[in-house]
Protein backbone atom coordinates (compact mmCIF):
# COMPACT_ATOMS: atom_id res chain seq x y z
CA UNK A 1 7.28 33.94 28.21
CA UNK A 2 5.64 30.74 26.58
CA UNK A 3 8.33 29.78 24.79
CA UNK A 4 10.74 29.52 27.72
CA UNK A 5 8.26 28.24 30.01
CA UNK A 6 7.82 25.46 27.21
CA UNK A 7 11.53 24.86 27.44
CA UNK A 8 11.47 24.18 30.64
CA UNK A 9 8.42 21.95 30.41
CA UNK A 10 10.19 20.09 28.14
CA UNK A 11 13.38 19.50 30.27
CA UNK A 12 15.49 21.56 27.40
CA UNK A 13 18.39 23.57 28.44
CA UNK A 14 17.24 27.40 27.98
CA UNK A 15 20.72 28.75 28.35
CA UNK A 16 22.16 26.85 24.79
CA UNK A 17 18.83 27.08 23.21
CA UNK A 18 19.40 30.98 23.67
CA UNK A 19 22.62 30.43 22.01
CA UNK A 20 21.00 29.40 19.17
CA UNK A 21 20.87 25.87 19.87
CA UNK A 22 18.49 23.14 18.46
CA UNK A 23 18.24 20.88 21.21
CA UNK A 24 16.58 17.52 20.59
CA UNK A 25 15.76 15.36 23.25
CA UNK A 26 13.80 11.50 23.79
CA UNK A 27 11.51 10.14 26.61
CA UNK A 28 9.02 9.01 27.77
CA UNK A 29 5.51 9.75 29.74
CA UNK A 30 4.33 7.20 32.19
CA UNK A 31 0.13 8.09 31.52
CA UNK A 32 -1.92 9.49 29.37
CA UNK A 33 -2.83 12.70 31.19
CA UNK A 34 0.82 13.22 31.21
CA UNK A 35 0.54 13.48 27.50
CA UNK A 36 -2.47 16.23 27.92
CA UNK A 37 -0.23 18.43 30.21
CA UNK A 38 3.17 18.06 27.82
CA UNK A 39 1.66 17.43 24.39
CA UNK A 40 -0.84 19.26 23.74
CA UNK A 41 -1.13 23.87 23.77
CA UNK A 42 -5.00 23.72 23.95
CA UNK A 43 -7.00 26.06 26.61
CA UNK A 44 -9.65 24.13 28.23
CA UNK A 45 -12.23 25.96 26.58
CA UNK A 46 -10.66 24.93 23.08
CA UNK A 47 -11.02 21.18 24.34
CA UNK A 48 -14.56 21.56 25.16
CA UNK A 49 -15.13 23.02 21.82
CA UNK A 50 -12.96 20.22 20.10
CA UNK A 51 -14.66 17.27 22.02
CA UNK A 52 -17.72 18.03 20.29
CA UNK A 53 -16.84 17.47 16.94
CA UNK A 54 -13.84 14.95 17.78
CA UNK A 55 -15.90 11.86 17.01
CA UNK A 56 -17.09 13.32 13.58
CA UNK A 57 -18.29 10.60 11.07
CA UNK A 58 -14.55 9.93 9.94
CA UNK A 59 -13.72 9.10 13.07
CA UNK A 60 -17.04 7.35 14.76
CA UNK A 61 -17.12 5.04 12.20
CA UNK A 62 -14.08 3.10 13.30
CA UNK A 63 -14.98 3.35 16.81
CA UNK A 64 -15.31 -0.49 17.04
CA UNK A 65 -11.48 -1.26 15.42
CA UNK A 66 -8.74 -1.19 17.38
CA UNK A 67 -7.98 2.67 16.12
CA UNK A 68 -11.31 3.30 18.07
CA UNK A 69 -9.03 3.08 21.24
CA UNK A 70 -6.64 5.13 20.26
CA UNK A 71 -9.07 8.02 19.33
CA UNK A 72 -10.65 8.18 22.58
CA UNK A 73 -7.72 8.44 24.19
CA UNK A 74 -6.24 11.29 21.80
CA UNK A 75 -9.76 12.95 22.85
CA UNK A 76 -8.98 12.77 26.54
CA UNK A 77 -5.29 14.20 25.16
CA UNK A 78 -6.22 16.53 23.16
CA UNK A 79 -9.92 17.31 23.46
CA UNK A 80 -11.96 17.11 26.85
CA UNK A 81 -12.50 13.33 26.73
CA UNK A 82 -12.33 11.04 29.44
CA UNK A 83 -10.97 7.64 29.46
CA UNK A 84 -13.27 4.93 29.14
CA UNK A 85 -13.07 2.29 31.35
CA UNK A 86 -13.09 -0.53 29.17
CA UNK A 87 -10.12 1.36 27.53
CA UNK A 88 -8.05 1.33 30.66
CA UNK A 89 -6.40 -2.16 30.07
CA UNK A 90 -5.80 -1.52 26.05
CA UNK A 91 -3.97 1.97 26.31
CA UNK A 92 -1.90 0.43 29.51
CA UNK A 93 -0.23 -1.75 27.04
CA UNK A 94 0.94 1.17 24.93
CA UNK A 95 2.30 2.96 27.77
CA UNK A 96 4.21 4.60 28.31
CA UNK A 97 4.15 7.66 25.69
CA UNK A 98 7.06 7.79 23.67
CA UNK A 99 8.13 11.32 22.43
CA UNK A 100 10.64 13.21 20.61
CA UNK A 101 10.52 16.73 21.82
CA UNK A 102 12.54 19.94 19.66
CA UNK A 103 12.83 23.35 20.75
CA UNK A 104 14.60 25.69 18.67
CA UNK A 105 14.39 29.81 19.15
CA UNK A 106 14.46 30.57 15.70
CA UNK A 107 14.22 28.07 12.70
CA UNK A 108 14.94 28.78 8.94
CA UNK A 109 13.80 26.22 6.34
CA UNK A 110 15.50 26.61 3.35
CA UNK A 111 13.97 27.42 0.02
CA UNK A 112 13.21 23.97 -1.27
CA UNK A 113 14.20 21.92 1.70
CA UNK A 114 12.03 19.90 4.21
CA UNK A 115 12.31 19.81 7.81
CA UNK A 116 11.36 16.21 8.76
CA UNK A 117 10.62 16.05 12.34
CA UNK A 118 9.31 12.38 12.29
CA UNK A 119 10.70 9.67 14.40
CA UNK A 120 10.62 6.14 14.67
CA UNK A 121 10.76 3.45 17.16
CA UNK A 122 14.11 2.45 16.70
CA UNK A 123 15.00 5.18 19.15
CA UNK A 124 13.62 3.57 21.95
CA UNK A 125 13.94 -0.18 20.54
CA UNK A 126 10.37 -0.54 19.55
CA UNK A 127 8.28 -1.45 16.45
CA UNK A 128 7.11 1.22 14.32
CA UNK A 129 3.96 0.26 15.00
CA UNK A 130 3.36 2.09 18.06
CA UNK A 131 2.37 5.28 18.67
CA UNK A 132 4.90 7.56 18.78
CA UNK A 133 4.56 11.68 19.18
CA UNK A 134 6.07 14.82 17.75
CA UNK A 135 6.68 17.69 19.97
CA UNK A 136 8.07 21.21 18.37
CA UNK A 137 8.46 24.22 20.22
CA UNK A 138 9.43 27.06 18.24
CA UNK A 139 10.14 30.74 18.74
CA UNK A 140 9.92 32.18 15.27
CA UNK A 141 10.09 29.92 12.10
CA UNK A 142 10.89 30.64 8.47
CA UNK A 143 9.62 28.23 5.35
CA UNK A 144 10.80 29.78 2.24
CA UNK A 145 9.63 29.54 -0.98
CA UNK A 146 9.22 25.92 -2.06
CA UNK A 147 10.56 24.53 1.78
CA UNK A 148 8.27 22.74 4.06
CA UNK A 149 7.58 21.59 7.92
CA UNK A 150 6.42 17.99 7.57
CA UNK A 151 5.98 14.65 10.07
CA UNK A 152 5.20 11.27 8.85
CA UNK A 153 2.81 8.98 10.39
CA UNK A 154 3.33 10.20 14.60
CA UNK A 155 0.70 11.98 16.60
CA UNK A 156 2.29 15.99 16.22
CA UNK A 157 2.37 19.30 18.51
CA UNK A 158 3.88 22.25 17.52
CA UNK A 159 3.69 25.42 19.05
CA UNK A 160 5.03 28.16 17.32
CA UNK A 161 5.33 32.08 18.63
CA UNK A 162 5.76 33.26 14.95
CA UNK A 163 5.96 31.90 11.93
CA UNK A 164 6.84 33.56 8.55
CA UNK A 165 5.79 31.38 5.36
CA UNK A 166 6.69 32.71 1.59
CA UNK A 167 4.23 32.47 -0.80
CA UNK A 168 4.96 29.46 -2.62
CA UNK A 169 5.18 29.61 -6.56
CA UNK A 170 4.39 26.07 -7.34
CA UNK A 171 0.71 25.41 -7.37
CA UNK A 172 0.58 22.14 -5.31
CA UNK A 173 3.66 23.25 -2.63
CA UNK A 174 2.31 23.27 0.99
CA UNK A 175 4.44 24.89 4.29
CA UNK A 176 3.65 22.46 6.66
CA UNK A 177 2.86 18.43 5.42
CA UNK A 178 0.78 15.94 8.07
CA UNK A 179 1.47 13.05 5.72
CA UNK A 180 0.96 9.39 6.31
CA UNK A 181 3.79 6.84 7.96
CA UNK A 182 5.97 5.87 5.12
CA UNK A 183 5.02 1.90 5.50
CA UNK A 184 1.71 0.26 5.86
CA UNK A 185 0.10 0.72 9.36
CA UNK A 186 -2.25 -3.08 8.57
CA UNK A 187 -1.72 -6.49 10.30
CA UNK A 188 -0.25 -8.03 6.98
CA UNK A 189 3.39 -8.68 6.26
CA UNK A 190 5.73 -7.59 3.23
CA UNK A 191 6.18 -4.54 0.80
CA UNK A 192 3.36 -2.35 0.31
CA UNK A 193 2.78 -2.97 -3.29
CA UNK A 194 1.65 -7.09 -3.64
CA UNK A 195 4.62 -9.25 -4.95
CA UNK A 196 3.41 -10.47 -8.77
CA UNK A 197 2.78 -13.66 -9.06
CA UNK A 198 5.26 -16.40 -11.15
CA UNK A 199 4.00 -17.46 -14.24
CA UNK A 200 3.64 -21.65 -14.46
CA UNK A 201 6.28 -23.31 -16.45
CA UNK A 202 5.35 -25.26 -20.21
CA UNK A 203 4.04 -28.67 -20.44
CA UNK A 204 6.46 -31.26 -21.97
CA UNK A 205 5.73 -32.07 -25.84
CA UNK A 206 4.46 -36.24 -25.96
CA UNK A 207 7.02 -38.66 -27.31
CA UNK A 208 6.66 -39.35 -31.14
CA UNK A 209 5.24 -43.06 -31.84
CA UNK A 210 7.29 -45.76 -33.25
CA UNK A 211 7.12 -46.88 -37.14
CA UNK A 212 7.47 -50.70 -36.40
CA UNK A 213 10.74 -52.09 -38.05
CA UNK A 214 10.24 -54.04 -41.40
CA UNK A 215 12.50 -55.99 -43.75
CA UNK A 216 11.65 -57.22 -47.19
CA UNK A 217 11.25 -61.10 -47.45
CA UNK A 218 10.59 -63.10 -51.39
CA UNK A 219 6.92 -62.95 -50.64
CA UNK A 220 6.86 -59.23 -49.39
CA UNK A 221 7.45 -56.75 -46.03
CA UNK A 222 7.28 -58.61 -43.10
CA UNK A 223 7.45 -56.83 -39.12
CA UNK A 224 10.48 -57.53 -37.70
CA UNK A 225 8.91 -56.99 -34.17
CA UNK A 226 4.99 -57.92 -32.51
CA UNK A 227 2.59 -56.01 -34.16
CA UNK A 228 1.92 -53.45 -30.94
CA UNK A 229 -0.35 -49.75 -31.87
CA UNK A 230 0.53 -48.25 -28.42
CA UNK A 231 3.83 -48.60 -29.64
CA UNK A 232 3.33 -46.09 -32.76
CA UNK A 233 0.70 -44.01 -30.86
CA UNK A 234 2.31 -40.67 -30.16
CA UNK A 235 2.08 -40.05 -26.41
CA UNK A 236 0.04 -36.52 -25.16
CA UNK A 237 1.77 -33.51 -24.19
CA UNK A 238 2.08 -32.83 -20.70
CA UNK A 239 -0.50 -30.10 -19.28
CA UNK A 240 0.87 -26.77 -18.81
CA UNK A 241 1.15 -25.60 -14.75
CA UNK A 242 -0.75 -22.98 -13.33
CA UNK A 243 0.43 -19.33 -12.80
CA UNK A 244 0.53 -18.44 -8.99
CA UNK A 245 -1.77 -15.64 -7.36
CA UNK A 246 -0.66 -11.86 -7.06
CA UNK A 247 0.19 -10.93 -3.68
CA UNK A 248 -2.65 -8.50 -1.88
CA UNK A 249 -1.45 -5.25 -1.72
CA UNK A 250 -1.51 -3.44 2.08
CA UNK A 251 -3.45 -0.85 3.56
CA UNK A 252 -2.07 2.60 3.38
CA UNK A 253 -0.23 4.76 6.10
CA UNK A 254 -1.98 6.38 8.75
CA UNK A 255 -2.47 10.50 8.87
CA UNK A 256 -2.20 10.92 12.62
CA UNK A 257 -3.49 13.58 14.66
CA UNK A 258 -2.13 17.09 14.63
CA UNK A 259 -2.26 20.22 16.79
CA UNK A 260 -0.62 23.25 15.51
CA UNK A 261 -1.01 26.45 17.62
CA UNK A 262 0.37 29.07 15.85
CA UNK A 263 0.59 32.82 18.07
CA UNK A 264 1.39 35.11 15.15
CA UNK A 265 0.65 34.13 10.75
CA UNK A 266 2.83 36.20 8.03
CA UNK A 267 1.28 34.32 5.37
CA UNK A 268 -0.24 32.99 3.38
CA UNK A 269 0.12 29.59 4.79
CA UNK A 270 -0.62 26.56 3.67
CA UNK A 271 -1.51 22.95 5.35
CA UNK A 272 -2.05 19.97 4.14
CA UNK A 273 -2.90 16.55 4.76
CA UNK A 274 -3.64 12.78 3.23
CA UNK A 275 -3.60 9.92 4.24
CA UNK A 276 -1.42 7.10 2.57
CA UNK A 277 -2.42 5.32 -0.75
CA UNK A 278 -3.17 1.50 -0.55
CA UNK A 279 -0.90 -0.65 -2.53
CA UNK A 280 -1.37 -2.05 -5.66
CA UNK A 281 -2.13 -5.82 -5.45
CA UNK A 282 0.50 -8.17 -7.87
CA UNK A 283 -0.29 -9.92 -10.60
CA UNK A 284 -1.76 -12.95 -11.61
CA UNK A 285 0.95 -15.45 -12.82
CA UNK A 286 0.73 -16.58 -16.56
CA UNK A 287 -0.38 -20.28 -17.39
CA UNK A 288 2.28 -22.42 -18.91
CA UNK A 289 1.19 -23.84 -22.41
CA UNK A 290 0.63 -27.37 -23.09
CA UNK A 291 3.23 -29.60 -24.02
CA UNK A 292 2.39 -30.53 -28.24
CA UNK A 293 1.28 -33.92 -28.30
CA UNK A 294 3.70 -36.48 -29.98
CA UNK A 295 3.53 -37.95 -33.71
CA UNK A 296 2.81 -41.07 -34.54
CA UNK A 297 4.57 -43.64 -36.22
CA UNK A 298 4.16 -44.87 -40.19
CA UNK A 299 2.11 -47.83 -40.56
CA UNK A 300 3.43 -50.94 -43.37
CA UNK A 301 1.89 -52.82 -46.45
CA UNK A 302 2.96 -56.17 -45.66
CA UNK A 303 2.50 -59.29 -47.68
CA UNK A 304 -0.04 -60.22 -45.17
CA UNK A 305 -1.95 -56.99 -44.93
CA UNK A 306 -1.77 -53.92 -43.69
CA UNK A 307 -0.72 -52.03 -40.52
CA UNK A 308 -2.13 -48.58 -40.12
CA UNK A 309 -0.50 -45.86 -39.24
CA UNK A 310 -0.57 -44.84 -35.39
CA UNK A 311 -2.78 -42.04 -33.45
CA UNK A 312 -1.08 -38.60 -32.79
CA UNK A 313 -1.43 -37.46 -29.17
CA UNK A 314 -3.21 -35.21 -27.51
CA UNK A 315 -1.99 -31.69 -26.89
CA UNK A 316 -1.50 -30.47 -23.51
CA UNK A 317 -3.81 -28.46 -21.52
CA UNK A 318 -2.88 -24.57 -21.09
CA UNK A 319 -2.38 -23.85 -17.08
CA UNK A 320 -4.34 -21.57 -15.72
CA UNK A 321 -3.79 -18.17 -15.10
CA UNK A 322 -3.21 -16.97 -11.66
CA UNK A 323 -5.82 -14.32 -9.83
CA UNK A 324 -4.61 -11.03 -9.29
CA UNK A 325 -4.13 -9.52 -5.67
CA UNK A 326 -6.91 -7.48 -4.22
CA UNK A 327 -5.17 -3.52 -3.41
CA UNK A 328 -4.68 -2.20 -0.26
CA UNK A 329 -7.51 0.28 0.73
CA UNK A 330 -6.08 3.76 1.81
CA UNK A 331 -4.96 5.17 4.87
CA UNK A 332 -7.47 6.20 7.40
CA UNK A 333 -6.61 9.41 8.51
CA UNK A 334 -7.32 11.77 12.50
CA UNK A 335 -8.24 15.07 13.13
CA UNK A 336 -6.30 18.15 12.49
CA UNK A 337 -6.66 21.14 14.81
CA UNK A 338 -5.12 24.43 13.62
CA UNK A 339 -5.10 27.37 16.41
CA UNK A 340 -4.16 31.17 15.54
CA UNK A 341 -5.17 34.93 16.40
CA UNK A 342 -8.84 35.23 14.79
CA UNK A 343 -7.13 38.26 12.91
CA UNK A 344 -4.74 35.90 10.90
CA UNK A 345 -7.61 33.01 9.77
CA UNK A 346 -7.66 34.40 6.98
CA UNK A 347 -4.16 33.56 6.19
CA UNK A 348 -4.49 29.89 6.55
CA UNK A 349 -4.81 27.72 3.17
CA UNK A 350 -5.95 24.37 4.09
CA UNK A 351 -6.03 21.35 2.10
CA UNK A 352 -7.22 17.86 2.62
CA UNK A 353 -7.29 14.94 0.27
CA UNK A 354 -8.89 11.16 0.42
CA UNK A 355 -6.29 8.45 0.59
CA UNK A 356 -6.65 6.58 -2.39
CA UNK A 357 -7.33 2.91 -2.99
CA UNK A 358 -4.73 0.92 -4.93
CA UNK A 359 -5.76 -1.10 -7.95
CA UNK A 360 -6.23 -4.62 -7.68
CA UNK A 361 -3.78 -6.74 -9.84
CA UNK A 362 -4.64 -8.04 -13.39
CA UNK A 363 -5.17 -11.97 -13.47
CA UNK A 364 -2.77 -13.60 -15.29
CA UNK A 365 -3.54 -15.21 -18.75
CA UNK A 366 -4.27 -18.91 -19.32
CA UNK A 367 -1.55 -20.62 -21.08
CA UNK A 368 -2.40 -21.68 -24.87
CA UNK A 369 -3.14 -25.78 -25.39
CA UNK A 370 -0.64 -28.01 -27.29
CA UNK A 371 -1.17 -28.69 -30.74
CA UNK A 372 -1.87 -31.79 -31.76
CA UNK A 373 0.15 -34.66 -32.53
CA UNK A 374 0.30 -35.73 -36.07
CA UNK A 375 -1.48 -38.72 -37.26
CA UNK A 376 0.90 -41.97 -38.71
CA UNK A 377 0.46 -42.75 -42.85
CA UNK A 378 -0.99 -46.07 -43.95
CA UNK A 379 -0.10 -47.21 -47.05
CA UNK A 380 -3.57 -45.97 -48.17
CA UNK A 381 -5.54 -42.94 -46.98
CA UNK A 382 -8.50 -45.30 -45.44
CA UNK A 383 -5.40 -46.60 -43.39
CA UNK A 384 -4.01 -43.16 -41.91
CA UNK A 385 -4.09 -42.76 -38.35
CA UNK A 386 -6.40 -40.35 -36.34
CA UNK A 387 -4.81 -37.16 -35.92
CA UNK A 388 -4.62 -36.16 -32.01
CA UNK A 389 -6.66 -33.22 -30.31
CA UNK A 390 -5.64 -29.85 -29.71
CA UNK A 391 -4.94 -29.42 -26.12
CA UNK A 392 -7.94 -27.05 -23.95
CA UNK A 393 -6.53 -23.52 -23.40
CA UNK A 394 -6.40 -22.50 -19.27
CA UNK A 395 -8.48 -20.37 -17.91
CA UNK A 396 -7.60 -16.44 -17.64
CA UNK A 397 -7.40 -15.78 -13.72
CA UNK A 398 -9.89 -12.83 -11.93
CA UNK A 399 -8.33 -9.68 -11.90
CA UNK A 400 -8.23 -8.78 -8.34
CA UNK A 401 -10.45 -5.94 -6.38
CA UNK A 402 -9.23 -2.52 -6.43
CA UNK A 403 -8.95 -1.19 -2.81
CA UNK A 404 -11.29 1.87 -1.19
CA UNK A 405 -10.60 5.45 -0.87
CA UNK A 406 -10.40 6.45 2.56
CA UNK A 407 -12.35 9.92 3.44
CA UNK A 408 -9.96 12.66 4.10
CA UNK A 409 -9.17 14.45 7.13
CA UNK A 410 -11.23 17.09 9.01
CA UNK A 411 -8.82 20.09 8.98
CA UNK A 412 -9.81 22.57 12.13
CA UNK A 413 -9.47 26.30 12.31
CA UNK A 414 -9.78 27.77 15.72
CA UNK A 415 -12.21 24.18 16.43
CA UNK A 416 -14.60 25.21 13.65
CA UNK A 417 -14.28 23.27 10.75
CA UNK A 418 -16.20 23.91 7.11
CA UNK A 419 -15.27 27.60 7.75
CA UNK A 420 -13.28 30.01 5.19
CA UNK A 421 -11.83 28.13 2.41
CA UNK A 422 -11.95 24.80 3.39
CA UNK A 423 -14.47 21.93 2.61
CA UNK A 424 -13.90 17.92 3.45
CA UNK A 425 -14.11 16.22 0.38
CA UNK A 426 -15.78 13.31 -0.46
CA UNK A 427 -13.56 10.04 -1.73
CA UNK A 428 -15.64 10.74 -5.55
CA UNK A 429 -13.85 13.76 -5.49
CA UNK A 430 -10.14 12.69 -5.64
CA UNK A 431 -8.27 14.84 -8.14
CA UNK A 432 -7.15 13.65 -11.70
CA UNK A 433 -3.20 14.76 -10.74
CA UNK A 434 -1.08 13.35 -7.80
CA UNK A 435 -1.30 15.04 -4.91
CA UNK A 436 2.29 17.40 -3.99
CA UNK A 437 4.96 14.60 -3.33
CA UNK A 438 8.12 15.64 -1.15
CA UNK A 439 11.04 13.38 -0.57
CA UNK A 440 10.96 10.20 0.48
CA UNK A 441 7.31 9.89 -0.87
């Protein structure tokens, strides 16, 4: 029997499993062929098929990032590839396989609850940035109405004897979720979403100029102090500071690969499958607004002549506004290989979506000028003071780049894909509504 034989395979103890046992277990695989024989349900013809279309455009054009690597060696795991010998020395360093491996003879999933079967590399005292796997052997599994199977963001197996879905009553429900690791999967640092950026503090107003002390004499007013105009000049408001930049937002979570085999389909069933959004990038800071330039002082009629009234100050400048953070692009996403009896294709509902690119933050406004200082009085109009200038309002910072859709991924039937009701869409043809959001998301 498969199942048991999978048991065994799996180093699970058959006897409480047919007690009704879930037995969950955690180790490790010293190579990658070791992950071919335990991982993966595929016959070799289904590899030879698969290997054809592994590196479809999705996945050939990333060949030459670091996620290049790791295809070719899920090919040689779960397709017919062969390791590459320039590969050898990269996919050492990520060895050996971690895995979390379930078997369960019979599995109910609630109506409206989620199985989670993800793990994360705190169970072996790594960073979530490795690659970790999903193994699920199951005899016969239940999703009722409004439940669902899903993983987050590891490389997945499951290999089910039977499995009994309900038909779902909301529109956008799916039974089993491949969804994207619930953190960014980039070389930055920090939340997804970009931080804001602070907005710049005000410029202080100018001091107000001094009126010159007087004091009557017989003969007339007469300054009590030198005769000095910077003294009555009002001084010019400080300038305002700048607003800081938004933060970039991150790349969205990975949609890893995924190979459900699937012996028996009450249906229908539905699968789906994106690819994390990117993150929104923060906003620009605001400019602080110039400090108002100062007053001047009052100028005298004295019996001597006159002293006219001081200059106002300048206004401050307005800071500038900060840039807003260029978005994350989304998620890239792998292959997903779907196995059942030809007579029970046509139970299989598959959808895929584009990750979507986050929007780029909005630059941050530049901070107003300060108003001008008023001018001093003469004792006649020709004898006023000139009035200060307005302060220069700052500059508005760039709004930052929104980030790219990511294409979505190829979803396989039996190693055909484009077949029955499925199509891959294109990025341009990312829906107007949310894709379906389970916990957590």
């Amino acid at each position: 029997m498969e199942f048991a034989e999978r048991v065994r395979l799996l180093g699970h103890d058959l006897a409480a499993i047919e007690r009704g046992e879930e037995c969950c277990t955690y180790f490790t695989l010293p190579t990658v062929l070791d992950g071919r024989r335990v991982l993966s349900n595929a016959t070799q013809a289904s590899r030879r098929e698969r290997q054809k279309t592994f590196f479809n455009p999705n996945i050939a054009a990333r060949r030459r990032l670091g996620q290049g690597m790791h295809d070719r060696g899920e090919a040689a795991t779960f397709a017919d590839g062969v390791i590459d010998e320039a590969d050898v020395d990269g996919l050492n360093r990520h060895l050996p396989v971690h895995v979390k491996a379930i078997s369960i003879a019979e599995k109910t999933i609630g109506a409206g609850d989620v199985w989670d079967v993800s793990v994360r590399g705190d169970v072996w005292g790594i960073d979530d940035m490795e690659e970790l796997y999903v193994t699920v052997n199951v005899g016969r599994l239940i999703v009722e109405p409004g439940a669902a199977l899903i993983v987050r963001g590891n490389v997945f197996s499951l290999l089910c004897q039977e499995i009994v879905a309900y038909e779902n009553t909301q529109e956008d429900a799916f039974h089993i979720g491949i969804l994207p690791t619930p953190f960014s999967v980039d070389f930055g640092h920090g939340p997804l979403h970009g931080t804001h950026g602070t907005n710049g503090a005000s410029g202080r107003d100018g001091l107000a100029g001094r009126t010159l002390e007087a004091e009557r004499t017989l003969l007339g007013f007469r300054l009590r102090e030198e005769a000095d105009p910077a003294v009555m000049k009002g001084s010019a408001g400080e300038a305002g500071k700048n607003g800081s930049d938004g933060a970039r937002g991150r790349n969205g979570g990975m949609c890893k690969l995924a190979e459900l085999t699937l012996r028996s389909v009450t249906g229908p069933l539905s699968v789906f499958a994106q690819a994390g959004a990117g993150g929104d990038g923060g906003n620009g800071g605001h400019g602080g607004n110039g400090g108002r330039g100062g007053d001047a002082g009052n100028g005298h009629r004295l019996w001597r002549g006159i002293i006219n009234g001081g200059d106002g100050g300048d206004g401050g400048r307005g800071g500038d506004g900060g840039h807003g953070g260029h978005a994350g692009n989304g998620g890239l996403a792998s292959n997903i290989y779907i196995n059942v009896p030809v007579t029970d294709e046509h139970k299989i509902v598959r959808v895929t979506l584009p990750s979507r690119g986050g929007n780029g933050g909005a630059g941050g406004h530049g901070g107003t000028g300060g108003a001008a200082g008023l001018q001093g009085r003469g004792p006649t109009t020709e004898s006023d003071g000139k009035r200060g200038k307005r302060g220069e309002n700052g500059v508005n910072g760039r709004d930052g780049r929104h980030g790219k859709s990511r294409p979505a991924p190829w979803m396989f039937l039996n190693d055909k894909v484009g077949n029955g009701d499925f199509l891959t869409p294109s990025p341009e043809s990312l829906p107007a509504v949310s894709p379906p959001m389970y916990p957590n998301d």
